[in-house]
N, C-alpha and C. Protein backbone atom coordinates (compact mmCIF):
# COMPACT_ATOMS: atom_id res chain seq x y z
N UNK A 1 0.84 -1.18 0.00
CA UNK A 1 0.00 0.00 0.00
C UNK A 1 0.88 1.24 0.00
N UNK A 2 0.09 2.28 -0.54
CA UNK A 2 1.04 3.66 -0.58
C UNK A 2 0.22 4.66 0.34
N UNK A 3 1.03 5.92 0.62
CA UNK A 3 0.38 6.50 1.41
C UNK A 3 -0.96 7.33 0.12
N UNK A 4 -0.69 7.68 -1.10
CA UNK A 4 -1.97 7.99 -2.01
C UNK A 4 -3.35 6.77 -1.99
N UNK A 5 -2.86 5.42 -1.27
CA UNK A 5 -4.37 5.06 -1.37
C UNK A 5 -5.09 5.83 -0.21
N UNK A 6 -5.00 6.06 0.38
CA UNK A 6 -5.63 6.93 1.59
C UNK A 6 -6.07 8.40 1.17
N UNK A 7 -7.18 8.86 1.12
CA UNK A 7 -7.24 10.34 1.78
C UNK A 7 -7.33 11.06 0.10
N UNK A 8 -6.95 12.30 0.04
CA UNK A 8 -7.72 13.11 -1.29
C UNK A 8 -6.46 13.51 -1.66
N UNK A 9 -6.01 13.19 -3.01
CA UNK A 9 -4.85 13.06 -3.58
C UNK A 9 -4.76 13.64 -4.77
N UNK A 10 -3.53 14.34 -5.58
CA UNK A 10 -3.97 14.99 -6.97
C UNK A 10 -2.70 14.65 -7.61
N UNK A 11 -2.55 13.92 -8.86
CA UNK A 11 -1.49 13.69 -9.49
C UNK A 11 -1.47 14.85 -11.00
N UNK A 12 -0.35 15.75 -10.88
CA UNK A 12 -0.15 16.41 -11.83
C UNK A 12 -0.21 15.79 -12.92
N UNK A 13 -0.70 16.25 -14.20
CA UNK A 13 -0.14 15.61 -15.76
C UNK A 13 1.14 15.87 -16.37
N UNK A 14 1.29 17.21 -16.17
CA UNK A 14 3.07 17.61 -16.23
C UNK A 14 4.34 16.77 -16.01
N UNK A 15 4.40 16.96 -14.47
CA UNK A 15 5.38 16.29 -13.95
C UNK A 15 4.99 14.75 -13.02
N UNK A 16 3.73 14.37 -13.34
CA UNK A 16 3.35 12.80 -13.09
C UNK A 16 3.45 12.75 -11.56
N UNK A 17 4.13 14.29 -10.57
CA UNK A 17 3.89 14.18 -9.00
C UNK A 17 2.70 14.63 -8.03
N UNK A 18 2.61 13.39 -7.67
CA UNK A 18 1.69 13.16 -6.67
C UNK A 18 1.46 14.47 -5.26
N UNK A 19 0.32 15.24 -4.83
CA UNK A 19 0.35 16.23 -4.10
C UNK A 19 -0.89 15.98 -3.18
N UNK A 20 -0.97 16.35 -2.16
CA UNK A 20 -2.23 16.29 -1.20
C UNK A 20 -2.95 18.03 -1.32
N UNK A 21 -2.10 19.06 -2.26
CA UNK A 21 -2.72 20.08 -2.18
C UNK A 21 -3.04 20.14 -3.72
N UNK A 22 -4.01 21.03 -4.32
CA UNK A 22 -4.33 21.39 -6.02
C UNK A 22 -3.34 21.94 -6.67
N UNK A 23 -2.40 21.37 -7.46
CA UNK A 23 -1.96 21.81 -8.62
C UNK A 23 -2.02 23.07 -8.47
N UNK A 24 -1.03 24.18 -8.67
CA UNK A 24 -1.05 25.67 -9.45
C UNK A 24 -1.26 25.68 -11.03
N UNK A 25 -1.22 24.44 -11.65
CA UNK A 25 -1.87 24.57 -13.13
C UNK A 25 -2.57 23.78 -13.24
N UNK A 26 -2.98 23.78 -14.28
CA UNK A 26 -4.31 22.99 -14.90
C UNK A 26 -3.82 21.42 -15.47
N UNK A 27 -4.44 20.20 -15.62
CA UNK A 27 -3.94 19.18 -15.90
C UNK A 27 -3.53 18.04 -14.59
N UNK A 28 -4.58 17.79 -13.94
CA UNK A 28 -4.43 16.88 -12.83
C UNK A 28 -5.70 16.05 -12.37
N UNK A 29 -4.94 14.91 -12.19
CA UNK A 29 -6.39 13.60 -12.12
C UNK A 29 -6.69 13.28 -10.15
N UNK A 30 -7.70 13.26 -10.00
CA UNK A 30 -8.07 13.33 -8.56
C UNK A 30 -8.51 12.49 -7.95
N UNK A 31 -8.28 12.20 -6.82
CA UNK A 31 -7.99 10.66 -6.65
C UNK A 31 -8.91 10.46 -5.39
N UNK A 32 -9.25 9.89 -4.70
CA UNK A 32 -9.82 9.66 -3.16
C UNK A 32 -9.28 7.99 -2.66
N UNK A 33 -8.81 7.78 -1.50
CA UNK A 33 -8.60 6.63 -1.21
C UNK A 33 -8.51 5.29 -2.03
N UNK A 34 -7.11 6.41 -3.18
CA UNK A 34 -6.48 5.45 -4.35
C UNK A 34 -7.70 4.83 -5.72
N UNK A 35 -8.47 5.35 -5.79
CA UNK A 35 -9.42 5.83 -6.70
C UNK A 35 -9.88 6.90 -7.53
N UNK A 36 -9.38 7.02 -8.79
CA UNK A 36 -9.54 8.31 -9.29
C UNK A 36 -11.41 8.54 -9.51
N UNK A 37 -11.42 10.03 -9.26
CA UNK A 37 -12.77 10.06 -9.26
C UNK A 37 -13.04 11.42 -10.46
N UNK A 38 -11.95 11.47 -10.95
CA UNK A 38 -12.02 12.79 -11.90
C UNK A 38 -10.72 13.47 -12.25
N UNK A 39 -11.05 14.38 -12.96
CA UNK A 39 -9.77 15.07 -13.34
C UNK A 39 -9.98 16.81 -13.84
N UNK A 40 -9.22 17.52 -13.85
CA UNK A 40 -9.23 18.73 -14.42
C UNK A 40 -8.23 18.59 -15.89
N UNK A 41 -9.14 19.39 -16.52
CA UNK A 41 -8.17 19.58 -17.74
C UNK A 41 -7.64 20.90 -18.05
N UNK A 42 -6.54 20.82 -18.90
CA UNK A 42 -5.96 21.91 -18.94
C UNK A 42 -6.46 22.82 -19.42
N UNK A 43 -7.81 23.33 -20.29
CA UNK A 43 -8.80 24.07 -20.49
C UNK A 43 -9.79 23.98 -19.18
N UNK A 44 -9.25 24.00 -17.66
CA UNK A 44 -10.20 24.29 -16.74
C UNK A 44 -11.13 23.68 -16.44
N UNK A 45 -11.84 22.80 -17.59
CA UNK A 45 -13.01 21.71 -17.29
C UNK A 45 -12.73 20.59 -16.30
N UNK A 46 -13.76 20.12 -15.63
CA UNK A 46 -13.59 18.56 -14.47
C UNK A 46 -14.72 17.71 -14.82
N UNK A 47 -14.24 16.72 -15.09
CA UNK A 47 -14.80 15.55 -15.77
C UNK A 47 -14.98 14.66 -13.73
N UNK A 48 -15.77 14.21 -13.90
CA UNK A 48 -16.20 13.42 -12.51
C UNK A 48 -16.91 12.18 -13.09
N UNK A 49 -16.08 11.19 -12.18
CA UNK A 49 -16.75 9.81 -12.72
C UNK A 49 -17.30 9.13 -11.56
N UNK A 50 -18.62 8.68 -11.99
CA UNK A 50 -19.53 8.27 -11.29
C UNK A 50 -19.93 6.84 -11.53
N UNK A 51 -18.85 6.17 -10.92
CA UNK A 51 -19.14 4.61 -11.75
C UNK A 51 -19.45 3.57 -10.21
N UNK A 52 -19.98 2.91 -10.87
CA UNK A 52 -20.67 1.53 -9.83
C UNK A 52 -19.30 1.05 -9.19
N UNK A 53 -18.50 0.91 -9.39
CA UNK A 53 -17.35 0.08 -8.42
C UNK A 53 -16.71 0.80 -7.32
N UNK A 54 -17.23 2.38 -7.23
CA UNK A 54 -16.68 3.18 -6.90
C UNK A 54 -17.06 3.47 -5.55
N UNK A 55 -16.45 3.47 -4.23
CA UNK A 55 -17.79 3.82 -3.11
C UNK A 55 -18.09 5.52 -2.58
N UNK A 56 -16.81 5.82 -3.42
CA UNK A 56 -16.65 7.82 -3.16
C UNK A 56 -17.25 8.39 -4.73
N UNK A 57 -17.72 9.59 -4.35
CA UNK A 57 -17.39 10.50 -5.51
C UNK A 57 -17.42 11.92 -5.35
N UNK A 58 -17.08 12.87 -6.58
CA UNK A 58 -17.02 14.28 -6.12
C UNK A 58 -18.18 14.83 -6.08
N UNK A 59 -18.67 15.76 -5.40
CA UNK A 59 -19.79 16.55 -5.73
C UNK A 59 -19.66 17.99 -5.33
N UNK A 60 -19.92 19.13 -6.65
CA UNK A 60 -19.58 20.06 -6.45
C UNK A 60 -20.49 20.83 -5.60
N UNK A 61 -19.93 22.09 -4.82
CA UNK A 61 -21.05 22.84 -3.97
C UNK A 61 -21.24 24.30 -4.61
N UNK A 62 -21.07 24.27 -5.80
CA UNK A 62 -21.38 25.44 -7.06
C UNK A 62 -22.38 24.73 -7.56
N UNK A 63 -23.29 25.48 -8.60
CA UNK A 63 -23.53 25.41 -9.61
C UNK A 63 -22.64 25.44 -10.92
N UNK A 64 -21.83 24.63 -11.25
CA UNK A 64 -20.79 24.72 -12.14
C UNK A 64 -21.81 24.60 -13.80
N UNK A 65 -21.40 25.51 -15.38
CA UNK A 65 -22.10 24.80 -15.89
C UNK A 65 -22.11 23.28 -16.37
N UNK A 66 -22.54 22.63 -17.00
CA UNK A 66 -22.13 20.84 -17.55
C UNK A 66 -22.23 20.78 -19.05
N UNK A 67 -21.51 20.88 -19.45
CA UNK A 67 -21.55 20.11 -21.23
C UNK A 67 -22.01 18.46 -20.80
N UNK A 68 -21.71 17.85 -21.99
CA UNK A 68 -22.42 16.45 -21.89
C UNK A 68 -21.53 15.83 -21.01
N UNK A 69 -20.03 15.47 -21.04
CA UNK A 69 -19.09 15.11 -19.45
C UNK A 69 -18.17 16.14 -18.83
N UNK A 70 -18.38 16.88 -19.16
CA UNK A 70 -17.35 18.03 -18.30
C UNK A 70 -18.35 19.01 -17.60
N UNK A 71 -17.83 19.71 -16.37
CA UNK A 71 -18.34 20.75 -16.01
C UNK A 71 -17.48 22.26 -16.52
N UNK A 72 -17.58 23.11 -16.88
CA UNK A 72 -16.98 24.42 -16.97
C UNK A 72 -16.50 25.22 -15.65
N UNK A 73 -15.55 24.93 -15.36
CA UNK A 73 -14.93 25.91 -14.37
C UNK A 73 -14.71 26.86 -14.78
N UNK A 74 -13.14 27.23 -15.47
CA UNK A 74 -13.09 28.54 -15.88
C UNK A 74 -12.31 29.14 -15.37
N UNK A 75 -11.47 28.16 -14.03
CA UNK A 75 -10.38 28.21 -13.54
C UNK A 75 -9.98 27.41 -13.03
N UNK A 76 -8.48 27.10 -11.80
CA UNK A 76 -8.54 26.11 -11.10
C UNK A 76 -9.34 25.94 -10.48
N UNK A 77 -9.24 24.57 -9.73
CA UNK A 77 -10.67 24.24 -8.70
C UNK A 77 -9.95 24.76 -7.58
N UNK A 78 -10.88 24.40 -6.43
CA UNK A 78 -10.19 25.16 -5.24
C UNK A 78 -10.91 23.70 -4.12
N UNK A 79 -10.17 24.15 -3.12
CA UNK A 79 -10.92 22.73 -2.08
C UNK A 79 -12.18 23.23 -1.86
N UNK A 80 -12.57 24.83 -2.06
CA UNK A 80 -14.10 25.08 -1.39
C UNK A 80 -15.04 25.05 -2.50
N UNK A 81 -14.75 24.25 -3.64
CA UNK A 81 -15.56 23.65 -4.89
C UNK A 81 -16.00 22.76 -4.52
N UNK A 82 -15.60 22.04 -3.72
CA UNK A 82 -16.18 20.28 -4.23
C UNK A 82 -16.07 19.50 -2.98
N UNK A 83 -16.37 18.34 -2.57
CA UNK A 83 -16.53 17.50 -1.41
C UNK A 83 -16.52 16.12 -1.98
N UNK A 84 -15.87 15.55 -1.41
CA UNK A 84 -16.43 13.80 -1.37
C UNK A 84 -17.01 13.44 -0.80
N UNK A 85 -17.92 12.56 -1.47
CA UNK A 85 -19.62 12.35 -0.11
C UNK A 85 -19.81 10.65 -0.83
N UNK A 86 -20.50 9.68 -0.49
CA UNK A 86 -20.57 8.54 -0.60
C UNK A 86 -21.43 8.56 -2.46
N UNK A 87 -21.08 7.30 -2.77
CA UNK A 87 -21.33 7.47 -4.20
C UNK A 87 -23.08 6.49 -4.02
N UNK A 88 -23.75 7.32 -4.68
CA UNK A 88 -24.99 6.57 -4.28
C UNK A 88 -25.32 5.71 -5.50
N UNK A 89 -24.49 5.46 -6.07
CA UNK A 89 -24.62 4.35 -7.57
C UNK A 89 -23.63 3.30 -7.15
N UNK A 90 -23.06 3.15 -6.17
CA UNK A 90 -22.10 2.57 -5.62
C UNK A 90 -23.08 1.04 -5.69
N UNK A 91 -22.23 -0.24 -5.95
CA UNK A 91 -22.74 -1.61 -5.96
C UNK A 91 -21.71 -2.17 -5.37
N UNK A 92 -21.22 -3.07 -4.32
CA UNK A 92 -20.54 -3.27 -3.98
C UNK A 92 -20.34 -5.00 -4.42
N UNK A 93 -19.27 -5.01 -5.04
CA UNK A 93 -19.15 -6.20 -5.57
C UNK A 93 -18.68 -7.70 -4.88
N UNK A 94 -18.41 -7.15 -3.66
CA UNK A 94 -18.48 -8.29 -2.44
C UNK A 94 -20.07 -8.91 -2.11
N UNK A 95 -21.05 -8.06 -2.61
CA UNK A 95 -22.82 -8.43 -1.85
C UNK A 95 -22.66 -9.48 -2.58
N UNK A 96 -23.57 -10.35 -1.79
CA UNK A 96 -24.11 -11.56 -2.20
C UNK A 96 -25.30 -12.09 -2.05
N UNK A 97 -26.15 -12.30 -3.31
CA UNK A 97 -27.71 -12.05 -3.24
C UNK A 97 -28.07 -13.63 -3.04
């Protein structure tokens, strides 16, 4: 195990290093307890993935706008954008029916 599976993590695209604080540029994939849950792109947009295997995800506390998968920021994100809160599409692939 690494210390990035734990806790809210941001790996630059640039220089491929791993940070517990946001990037000063644009181009970084976002991680939660070694799970990426999204990314910013270098045009400012954040793509958030909301998939069944997943038990976290992001949810913003803006009104950000949404194209069909990106939201429009318009700048960097900031920590008082967004939260991780339990993923309610979450299926946990241990249940057993």
């Amino acid at each position: 195990m690494k210390i990035t599976d734990f806790g809210l993590w941001f790996r630059n695209w640039s220089n491929h290093e791993w940070s517990n604080t946001i990037p000063q540029r644009p181009g970084c994939d976002i991680y939660y307890d070694g799970q990426n849950l999204g990314y910013q792109t270098f045009y400012f947009d954040v793509r958030i993935y909301a998939r069944e295997d997943q038990p976290h995800m992001i949810k913003f506390k803006s009104d950000f706008t949404r194209t069909v998968i990106h939201y429009e920021i318009n700048r960097l994100i900031t920590m008082e954008d967004f939260e991780i809160i339990s993923n309610p599409y979450y299926k946990d692939c241990h249940e057993t029916y």
